[in-house]
C-alpha atoms as a PDB file:
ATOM      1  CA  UNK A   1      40.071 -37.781  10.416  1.00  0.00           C
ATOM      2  CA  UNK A   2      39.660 -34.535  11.275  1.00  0.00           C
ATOM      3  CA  UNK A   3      41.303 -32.044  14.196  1.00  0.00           C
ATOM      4  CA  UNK A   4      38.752 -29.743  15.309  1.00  0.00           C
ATOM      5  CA  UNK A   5      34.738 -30.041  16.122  1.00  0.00           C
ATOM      6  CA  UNK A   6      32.724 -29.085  13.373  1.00  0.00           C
ATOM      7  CA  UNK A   7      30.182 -26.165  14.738  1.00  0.00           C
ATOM      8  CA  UNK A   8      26.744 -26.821  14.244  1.00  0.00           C
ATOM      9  CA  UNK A   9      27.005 -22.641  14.440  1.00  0.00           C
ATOM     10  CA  UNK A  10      28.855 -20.266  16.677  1.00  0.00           C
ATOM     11  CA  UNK A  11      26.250 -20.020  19.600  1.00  0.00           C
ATOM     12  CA  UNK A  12      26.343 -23.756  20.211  1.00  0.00           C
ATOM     13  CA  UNK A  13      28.039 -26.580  21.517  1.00  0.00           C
ATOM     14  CA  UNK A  14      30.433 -28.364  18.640  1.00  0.00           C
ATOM     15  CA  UNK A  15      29.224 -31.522  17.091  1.00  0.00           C
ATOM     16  CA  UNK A  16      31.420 -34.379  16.623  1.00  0.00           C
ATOM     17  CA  UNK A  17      31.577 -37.267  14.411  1.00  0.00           C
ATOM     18  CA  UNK A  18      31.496 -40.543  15.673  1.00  0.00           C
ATOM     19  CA  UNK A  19      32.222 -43.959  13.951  1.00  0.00           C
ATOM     20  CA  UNK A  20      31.142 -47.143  15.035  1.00  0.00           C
ATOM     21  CA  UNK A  21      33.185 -50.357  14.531  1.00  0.00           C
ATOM     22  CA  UNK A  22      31.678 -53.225  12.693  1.00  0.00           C
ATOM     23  CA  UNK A  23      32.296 -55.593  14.811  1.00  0.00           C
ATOM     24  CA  UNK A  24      30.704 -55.724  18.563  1.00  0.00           C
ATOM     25  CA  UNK A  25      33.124 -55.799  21.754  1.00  0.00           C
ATOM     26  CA  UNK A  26      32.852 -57.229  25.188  1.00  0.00           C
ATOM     27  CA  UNK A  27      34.476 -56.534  28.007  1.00  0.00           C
ATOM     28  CA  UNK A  28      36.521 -59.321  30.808  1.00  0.00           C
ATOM     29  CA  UNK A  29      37.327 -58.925  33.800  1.00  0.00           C
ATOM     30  CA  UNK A  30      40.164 -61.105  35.476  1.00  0.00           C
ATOM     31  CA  UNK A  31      42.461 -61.002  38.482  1.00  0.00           C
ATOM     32  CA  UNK A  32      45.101 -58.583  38.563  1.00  0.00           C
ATOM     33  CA  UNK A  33      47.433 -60.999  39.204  1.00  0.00           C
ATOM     34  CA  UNK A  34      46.505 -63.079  36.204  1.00  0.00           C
ATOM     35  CA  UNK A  35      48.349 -62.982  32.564  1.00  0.00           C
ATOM     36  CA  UNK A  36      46.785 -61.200  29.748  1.00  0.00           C
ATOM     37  CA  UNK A  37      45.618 -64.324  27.804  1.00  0.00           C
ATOM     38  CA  UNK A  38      47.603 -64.689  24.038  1.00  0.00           C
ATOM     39  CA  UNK A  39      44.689 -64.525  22.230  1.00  0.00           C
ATOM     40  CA  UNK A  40      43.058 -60.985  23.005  1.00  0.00           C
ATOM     41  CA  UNK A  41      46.192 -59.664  20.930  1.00  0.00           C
ATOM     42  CA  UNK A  42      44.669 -61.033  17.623  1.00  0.00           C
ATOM     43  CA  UNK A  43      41.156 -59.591  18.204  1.00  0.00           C
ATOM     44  CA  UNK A  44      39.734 -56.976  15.866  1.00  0.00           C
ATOM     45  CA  UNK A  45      39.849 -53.020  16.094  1.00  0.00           C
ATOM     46  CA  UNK A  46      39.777 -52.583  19.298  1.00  0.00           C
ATOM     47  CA  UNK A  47      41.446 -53.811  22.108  1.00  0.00           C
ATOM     48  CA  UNK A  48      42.399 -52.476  25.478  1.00  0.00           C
ATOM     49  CA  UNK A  49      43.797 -53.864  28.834  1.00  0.00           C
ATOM     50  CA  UNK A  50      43.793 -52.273  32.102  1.00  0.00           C
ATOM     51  CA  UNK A  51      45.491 -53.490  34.720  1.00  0.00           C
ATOM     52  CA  UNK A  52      44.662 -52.018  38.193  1.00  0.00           C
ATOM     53  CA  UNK A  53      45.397 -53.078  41.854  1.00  0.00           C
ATOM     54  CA  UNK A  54      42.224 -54.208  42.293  1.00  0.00           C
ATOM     55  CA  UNK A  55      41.515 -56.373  38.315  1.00  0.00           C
ATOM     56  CA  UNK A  56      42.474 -57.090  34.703  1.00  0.00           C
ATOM     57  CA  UNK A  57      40.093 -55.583  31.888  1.00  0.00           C
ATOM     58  CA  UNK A  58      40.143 -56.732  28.488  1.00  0.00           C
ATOM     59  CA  UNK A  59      37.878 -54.907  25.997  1.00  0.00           C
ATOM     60  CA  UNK A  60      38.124 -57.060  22.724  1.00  0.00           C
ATOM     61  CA  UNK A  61      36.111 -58.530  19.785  1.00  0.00           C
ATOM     62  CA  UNK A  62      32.792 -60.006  21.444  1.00  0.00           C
ATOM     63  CA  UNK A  63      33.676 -63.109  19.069  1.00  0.00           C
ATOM     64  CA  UNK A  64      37.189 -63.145  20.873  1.00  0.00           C
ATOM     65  CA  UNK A  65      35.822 -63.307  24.101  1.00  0.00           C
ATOM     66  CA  UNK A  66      33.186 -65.927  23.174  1.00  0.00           C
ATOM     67  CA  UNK A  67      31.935 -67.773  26.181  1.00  0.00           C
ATOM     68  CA  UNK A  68      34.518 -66.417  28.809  1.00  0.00           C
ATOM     69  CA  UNK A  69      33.187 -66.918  32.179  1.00  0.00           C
ATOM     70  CA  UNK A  70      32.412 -63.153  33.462  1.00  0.00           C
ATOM     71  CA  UNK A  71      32.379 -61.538  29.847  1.00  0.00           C
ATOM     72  CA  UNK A  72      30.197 -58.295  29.195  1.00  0.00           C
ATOM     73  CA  UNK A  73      28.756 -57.651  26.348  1.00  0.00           C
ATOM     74  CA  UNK A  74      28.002 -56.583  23.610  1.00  0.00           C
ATOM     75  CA  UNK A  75      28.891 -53.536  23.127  1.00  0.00           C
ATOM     76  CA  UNK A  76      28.973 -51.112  19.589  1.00  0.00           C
ATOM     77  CA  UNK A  77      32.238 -49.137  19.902  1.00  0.00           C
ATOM     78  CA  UNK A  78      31.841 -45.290  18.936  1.00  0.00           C
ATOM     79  CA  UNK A  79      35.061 -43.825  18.397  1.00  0.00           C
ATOM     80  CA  UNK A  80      35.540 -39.751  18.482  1.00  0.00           C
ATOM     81  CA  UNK A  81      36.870 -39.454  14.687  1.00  0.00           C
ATOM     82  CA  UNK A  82      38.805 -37.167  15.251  1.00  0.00           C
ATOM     83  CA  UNK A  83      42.450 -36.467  17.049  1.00  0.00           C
ATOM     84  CA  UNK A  84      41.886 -34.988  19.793  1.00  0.00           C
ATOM     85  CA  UNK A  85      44.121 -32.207  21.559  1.00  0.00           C
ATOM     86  CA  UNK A  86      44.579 -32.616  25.035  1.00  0.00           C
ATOM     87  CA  UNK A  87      43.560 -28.691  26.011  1.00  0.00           C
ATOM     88  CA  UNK A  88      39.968 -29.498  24.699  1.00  0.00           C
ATOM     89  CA  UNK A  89      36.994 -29.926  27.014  1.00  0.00           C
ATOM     90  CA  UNK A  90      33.558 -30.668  27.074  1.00  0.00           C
ATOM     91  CA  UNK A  91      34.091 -33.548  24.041  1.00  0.00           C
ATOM     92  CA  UNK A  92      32.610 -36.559  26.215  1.00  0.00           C
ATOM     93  CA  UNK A  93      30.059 -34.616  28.184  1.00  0.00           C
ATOM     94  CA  UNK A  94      28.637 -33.182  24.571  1.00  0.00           C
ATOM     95  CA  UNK A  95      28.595 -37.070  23.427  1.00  0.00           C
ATOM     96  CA  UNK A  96      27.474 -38.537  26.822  1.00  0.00           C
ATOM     97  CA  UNK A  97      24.585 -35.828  27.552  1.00  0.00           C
ATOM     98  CA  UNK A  98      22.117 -37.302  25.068  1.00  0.00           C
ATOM     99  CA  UNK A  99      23.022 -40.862  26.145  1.00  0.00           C
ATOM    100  CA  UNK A 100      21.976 -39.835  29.869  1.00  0.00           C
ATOM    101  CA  UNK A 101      18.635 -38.441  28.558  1.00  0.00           C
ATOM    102  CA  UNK A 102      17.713 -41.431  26.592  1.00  0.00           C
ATOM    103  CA  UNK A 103      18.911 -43.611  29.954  1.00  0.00           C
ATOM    104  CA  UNK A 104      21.646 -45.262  27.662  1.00  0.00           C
ATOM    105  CA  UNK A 105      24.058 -46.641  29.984  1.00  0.00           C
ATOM    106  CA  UNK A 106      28.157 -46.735  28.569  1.00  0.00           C
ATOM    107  CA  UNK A 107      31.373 -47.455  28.899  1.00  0.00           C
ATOM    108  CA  UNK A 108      33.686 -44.872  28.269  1.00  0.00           C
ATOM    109  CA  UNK A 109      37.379 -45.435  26.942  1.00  0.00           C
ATOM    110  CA  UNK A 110      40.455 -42.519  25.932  1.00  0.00           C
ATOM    111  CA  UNK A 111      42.878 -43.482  23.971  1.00  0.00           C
ATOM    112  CA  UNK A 112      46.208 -41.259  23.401  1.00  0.00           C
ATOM    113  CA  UNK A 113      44.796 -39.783  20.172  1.00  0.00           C
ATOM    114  CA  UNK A 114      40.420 -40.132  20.803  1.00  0.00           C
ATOM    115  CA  UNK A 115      37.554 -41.179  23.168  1.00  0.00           C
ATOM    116  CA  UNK A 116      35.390 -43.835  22.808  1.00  0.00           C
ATOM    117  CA  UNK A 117      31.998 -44.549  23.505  1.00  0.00           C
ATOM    118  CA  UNK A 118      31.001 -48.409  24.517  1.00  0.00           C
ATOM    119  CA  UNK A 119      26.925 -48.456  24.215  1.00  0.00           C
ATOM    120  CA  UNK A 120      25.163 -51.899  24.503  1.00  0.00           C
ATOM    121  CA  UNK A 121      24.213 -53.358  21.524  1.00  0.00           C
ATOM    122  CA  UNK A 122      20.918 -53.178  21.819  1.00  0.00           C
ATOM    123  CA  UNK A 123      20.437 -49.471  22.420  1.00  0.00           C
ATOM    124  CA  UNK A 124      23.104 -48.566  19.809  1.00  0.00           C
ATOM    125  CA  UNK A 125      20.353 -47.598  17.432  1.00  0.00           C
ATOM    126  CA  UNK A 126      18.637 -45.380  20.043  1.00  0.00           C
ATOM    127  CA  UNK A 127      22.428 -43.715  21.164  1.00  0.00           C
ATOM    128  CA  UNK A 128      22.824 -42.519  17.117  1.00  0.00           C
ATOM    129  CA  UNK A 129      19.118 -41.390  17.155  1.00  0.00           C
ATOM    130  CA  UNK A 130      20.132 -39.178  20.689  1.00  0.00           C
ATOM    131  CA  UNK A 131      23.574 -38.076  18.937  1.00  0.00           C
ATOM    132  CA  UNK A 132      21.884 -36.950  15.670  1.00  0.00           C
ATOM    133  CA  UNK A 133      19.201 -34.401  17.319  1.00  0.00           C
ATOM    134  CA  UNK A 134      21.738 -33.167  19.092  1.00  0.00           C
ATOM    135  CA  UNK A 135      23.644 -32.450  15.561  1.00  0.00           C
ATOM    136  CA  UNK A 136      26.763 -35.389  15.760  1.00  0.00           C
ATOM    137  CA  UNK A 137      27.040 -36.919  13.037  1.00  0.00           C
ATOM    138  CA  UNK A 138      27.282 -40.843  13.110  1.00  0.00           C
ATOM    139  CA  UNK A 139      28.715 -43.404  10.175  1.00  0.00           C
END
């Protein structure tokens, strides 16, 4: 992982390199009220749950999920590789500026350490195509 944006040069924006996860996610939504069901906690790379006032938001393994009524999905994760320092700006609007060109819709995710980058499946091949002319570099 690195710390810092690698510069495409000094007189541009910094390019960032992304990593998708192998396997796809989806995303449920659930009452607020309701318990976060056992078996999200043994799903893949990725999970998060958001609990809000108004719902419950699980973002887990699309093969978790399977056939859960209300599921969303799926998605290819993107993860900033990188740790990223709190100060910084500018990281998501760089990564989300092609995607809005290319009229790639996302869901967008921070984590403590990174950002993520949700993009359905079946634009994920477009988003890296959008990413790499704008010099990010995708594994």
């Amino acid at each position: 992982m690195t710390t810092e944006a690698e510069a495409t040069d000094s007189q541009t924006t910094p390019s960032w390199r992304l990593r998708a996860l192998k396997d796809p996610v989806s995303v449920l939504r659930r009452d607020p009220a309701d318990s976060v069901p056992p078996w999200v906690w043994k799903s893949g790379e990725l999970v998060s749950v958001t609990r809000t006032a108004d719902e419950l938001s699980i973002i887990c393994a699309t093969e978790t999920i399977g056939a859960e009524p209300g599921a969303v999905g799926p998605y290819i994760a993107y993860l900033v590789d990188a740790v990223l320092d709190f100060a910084l700006t500018g990281v998501m609007s760089s990564l989300l500026e092609p995607l809005t060109e290319a009229r790639i819709s996302i869901l967008a995710l921070s984590t403590h350490d990174t950002d993520w980058i949700l993009v359905p499946a079946e634009r994920a091949d477009e988003a890296v195509k959008a990413w790499r002319r704008r010099g990010h570099t995708v594994l």
